[in-house]
N, C-alpha and C. Protein backbone atom coordinates (compact mmCIF):
# COMPACT_ATOMS: atom_id res chain seq x y z
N UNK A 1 0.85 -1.19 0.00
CA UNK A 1 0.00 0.00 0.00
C UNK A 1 0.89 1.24 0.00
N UNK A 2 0.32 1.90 -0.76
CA UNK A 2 1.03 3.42 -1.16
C UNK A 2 0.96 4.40 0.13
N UNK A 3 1.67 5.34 0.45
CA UNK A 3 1.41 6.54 1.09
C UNK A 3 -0.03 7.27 0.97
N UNK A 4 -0.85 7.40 1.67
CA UNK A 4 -2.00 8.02 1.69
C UNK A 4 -1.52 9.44 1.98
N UNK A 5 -2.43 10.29 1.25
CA UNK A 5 -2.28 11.50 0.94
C UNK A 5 -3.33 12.16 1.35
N UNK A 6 -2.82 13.83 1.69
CA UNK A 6 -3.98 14.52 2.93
C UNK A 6 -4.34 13.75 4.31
N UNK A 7 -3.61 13.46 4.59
CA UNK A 7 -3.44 12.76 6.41
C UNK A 7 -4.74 11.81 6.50
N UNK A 8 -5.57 10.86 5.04
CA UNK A 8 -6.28 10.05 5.01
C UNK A 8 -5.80 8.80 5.69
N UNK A 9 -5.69 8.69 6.97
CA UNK A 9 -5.53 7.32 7.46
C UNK A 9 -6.10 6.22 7.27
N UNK A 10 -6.22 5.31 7.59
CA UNK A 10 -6.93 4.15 7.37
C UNK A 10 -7.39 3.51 8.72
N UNK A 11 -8.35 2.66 8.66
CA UNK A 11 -8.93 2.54 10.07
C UNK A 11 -7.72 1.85 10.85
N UNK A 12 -7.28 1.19 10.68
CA UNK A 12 -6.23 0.44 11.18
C UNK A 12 -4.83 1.46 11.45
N UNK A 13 -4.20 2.39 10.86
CA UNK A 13 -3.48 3.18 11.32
C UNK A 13 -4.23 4.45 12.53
N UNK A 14 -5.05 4.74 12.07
CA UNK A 14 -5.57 5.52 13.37
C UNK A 14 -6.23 4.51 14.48
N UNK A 15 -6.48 3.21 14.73
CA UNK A 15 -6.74 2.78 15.57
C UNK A 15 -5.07 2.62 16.45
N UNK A 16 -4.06 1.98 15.65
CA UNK A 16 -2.94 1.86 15.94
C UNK A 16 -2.20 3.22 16.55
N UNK A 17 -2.24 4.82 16.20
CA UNK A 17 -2.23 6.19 16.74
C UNK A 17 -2.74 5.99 17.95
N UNK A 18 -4.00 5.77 17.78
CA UNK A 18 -4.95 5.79 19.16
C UNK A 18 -3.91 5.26 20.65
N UNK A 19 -3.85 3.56 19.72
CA UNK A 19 -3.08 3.16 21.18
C UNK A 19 -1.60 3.58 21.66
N UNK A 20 -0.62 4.20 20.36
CA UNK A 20 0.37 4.83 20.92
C UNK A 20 0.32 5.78 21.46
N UNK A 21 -0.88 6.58 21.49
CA UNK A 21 -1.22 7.89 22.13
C UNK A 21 -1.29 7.75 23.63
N UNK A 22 -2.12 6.72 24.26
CA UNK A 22 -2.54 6.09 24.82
C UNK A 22 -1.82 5.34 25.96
N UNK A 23 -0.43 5.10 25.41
CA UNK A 23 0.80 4.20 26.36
C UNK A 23 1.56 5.46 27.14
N UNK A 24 2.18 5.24 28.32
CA UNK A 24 3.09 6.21 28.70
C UNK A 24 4.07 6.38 27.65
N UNK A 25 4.95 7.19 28.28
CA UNK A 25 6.08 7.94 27.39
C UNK A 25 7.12 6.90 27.54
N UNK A 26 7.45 6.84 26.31
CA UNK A 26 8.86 5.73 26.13
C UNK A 26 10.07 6.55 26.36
N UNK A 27 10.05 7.35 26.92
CA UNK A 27 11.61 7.90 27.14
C UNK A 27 11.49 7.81 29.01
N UNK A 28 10.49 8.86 29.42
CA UNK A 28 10.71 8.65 30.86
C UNK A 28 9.57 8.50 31.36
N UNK A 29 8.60 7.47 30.78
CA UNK A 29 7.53 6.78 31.62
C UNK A 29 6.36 7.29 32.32
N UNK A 30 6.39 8.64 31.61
CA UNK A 30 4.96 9.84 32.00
C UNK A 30 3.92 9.18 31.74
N UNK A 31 2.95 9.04 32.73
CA UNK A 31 1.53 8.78 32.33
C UNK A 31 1.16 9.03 31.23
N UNK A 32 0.25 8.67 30.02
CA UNK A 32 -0.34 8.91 29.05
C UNK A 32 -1.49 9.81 29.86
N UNK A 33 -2.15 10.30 28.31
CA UNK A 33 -1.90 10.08 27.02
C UNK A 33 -0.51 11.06 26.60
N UNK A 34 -0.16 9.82 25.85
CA UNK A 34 0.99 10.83 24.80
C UNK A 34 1.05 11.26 23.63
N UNK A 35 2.09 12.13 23.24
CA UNK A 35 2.07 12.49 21.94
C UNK A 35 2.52 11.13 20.90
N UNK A 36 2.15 11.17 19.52
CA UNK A 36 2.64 10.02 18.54
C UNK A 36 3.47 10.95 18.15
N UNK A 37 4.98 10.69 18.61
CA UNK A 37 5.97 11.27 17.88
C UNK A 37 6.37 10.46 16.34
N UNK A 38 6.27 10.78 14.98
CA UNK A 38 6.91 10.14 14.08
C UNK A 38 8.05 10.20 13.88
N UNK A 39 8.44 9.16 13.98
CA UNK A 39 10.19 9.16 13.43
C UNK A 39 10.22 9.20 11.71
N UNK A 40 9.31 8.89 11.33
CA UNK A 40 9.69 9.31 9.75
C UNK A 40 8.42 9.81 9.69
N UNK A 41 7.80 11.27 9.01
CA UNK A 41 6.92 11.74 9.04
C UNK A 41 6.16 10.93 7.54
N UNK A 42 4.87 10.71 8.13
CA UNK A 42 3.82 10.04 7.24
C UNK A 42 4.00 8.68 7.36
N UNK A 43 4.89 7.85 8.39
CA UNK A 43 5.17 6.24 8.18
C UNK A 43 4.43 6.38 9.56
N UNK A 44 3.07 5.88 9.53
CA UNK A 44 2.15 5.84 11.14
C UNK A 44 2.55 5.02 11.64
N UNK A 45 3.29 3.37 11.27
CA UNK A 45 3.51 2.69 11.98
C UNK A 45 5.03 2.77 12.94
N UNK A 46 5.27 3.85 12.35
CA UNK A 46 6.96 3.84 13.05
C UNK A 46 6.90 5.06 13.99
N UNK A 47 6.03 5.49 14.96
CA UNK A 47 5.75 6.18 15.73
C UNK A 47 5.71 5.83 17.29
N UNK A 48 6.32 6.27 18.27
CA UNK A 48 6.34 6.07 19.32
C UNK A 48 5.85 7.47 20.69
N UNK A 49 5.50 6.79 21.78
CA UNK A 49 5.01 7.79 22.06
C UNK A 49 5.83 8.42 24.05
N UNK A 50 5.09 9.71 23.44
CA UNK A 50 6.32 10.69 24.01
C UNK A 50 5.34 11.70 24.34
N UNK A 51 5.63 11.96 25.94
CA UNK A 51 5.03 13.00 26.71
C UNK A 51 5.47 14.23 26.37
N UNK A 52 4.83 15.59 26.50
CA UNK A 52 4.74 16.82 26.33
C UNK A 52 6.36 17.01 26.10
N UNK A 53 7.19 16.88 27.31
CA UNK A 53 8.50 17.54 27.68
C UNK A 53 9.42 16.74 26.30
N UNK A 54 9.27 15.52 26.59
CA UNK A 54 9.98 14.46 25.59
C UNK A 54 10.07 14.94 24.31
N UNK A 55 8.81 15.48 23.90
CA UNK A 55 8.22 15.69 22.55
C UNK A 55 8.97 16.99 22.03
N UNK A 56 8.28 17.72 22.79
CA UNK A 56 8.33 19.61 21.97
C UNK A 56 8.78 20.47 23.21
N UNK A 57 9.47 19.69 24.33
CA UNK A 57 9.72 20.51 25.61
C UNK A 57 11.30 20.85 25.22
N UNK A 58 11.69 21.72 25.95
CA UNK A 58 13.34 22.10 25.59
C UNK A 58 14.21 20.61 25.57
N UNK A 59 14.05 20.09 26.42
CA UNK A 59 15.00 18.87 26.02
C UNK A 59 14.77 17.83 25.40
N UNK A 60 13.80 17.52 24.84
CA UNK A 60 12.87 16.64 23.87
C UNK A 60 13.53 16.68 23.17
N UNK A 61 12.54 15.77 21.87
CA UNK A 61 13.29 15.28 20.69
C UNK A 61 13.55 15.98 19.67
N UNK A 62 12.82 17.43 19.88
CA UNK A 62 12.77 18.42 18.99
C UNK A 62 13.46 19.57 19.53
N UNK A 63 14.08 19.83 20.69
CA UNK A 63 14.95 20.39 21.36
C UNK A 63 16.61 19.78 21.09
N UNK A 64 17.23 19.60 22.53
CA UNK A 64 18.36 19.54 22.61
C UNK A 64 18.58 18.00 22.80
N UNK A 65 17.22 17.29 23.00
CA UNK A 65 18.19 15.62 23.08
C UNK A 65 18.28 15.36 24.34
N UNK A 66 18.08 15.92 25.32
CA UNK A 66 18.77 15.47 26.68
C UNK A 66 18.13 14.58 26.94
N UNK A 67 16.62 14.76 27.06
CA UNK A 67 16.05 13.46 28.09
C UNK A 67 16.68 11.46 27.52
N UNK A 68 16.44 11.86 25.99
CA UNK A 68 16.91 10.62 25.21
C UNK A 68 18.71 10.39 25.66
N UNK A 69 19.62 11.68 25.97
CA UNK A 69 20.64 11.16 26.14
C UNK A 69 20.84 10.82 27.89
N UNK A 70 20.22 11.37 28.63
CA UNK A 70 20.17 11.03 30.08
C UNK A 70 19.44 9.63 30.02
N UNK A 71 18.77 9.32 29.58
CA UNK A 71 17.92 7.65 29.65
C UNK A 71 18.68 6.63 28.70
N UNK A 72 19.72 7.43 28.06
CA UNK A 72 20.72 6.36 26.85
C UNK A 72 19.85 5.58 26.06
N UNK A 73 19.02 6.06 25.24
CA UNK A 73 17.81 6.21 24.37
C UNK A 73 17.91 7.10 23.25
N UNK A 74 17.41 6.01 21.99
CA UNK A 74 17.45 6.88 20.62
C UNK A 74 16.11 6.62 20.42
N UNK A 75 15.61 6.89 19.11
CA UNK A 75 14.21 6.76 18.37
C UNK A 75 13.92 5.07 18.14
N UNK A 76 15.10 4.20 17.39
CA UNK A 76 14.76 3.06 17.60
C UNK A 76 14.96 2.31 18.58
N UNK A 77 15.16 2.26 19.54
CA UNK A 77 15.10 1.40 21.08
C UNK A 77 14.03 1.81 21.83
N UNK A 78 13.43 3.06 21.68
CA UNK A 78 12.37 3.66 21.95
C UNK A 78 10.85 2.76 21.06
N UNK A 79 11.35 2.87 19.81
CA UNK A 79 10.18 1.77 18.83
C UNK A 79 9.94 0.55 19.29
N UNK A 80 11.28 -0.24 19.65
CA UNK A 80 11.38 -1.38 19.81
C UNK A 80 10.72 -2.08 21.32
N UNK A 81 10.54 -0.69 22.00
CA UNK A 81 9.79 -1.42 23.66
C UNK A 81 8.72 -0.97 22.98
N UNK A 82 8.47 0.02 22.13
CA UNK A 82 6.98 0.26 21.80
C UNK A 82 6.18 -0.63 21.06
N UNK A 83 7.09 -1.11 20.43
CA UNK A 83 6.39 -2.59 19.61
C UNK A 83 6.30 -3.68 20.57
N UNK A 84 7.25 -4.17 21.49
CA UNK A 84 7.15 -4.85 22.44
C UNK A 84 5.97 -4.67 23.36
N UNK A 85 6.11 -3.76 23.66
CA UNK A 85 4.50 -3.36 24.51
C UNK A 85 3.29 -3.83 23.77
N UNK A 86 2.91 -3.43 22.71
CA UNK A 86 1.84 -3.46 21.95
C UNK A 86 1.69 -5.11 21.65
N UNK A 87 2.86 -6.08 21.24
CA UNK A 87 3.08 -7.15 20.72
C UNK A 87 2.33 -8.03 22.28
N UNK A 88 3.06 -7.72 23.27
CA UNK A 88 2.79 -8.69 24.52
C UNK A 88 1.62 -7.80 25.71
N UNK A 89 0.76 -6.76 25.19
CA UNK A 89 0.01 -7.01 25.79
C UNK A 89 -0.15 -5.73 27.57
């Protein structure tokens, strides 16, 4: 399946949003709901999720990096408990 165009999701990618929204924060374990940060913008399934600060806060992922470098955490080890989570439940 092709890239959907105009942020037309499909039921199955926005159900899948839903629940990453939904999980605490994969960097430092903030209560949900969280943000779906994309690691590649428009790939819904490669999204993990990330509280306010994590996200768009000064040291977030869109900031300076710190929280990911204080927790010794990148984008994919971050995916990979996020898929883990989702996989087991």
């Amino acid at each position: 399946m092709g890239l959907l165009l105009n942020n037309k999701l499909s039921i199955k990618e926005r159900k899948h949003l839903a629940q990453i929204k939904e999980m605490n924060c994969g960097v430092c374990d903030a209560s949900g709901p969280s943000d779906a940060h994309h690691i590649v913008q428009h790939q819904q399934y490669l999204c993990i999720p990330l509280c306010k600060d994590c996200h768009t806060g000064y040291n977030g992922i869109h900031g300076t990096k710190a929280m990911f470098r204080i927790h010794k955490l990148d984008e994919l080890k971050v995916l990979n408990e996020t898929i883990r989570k989702i996989v087991n439940g």
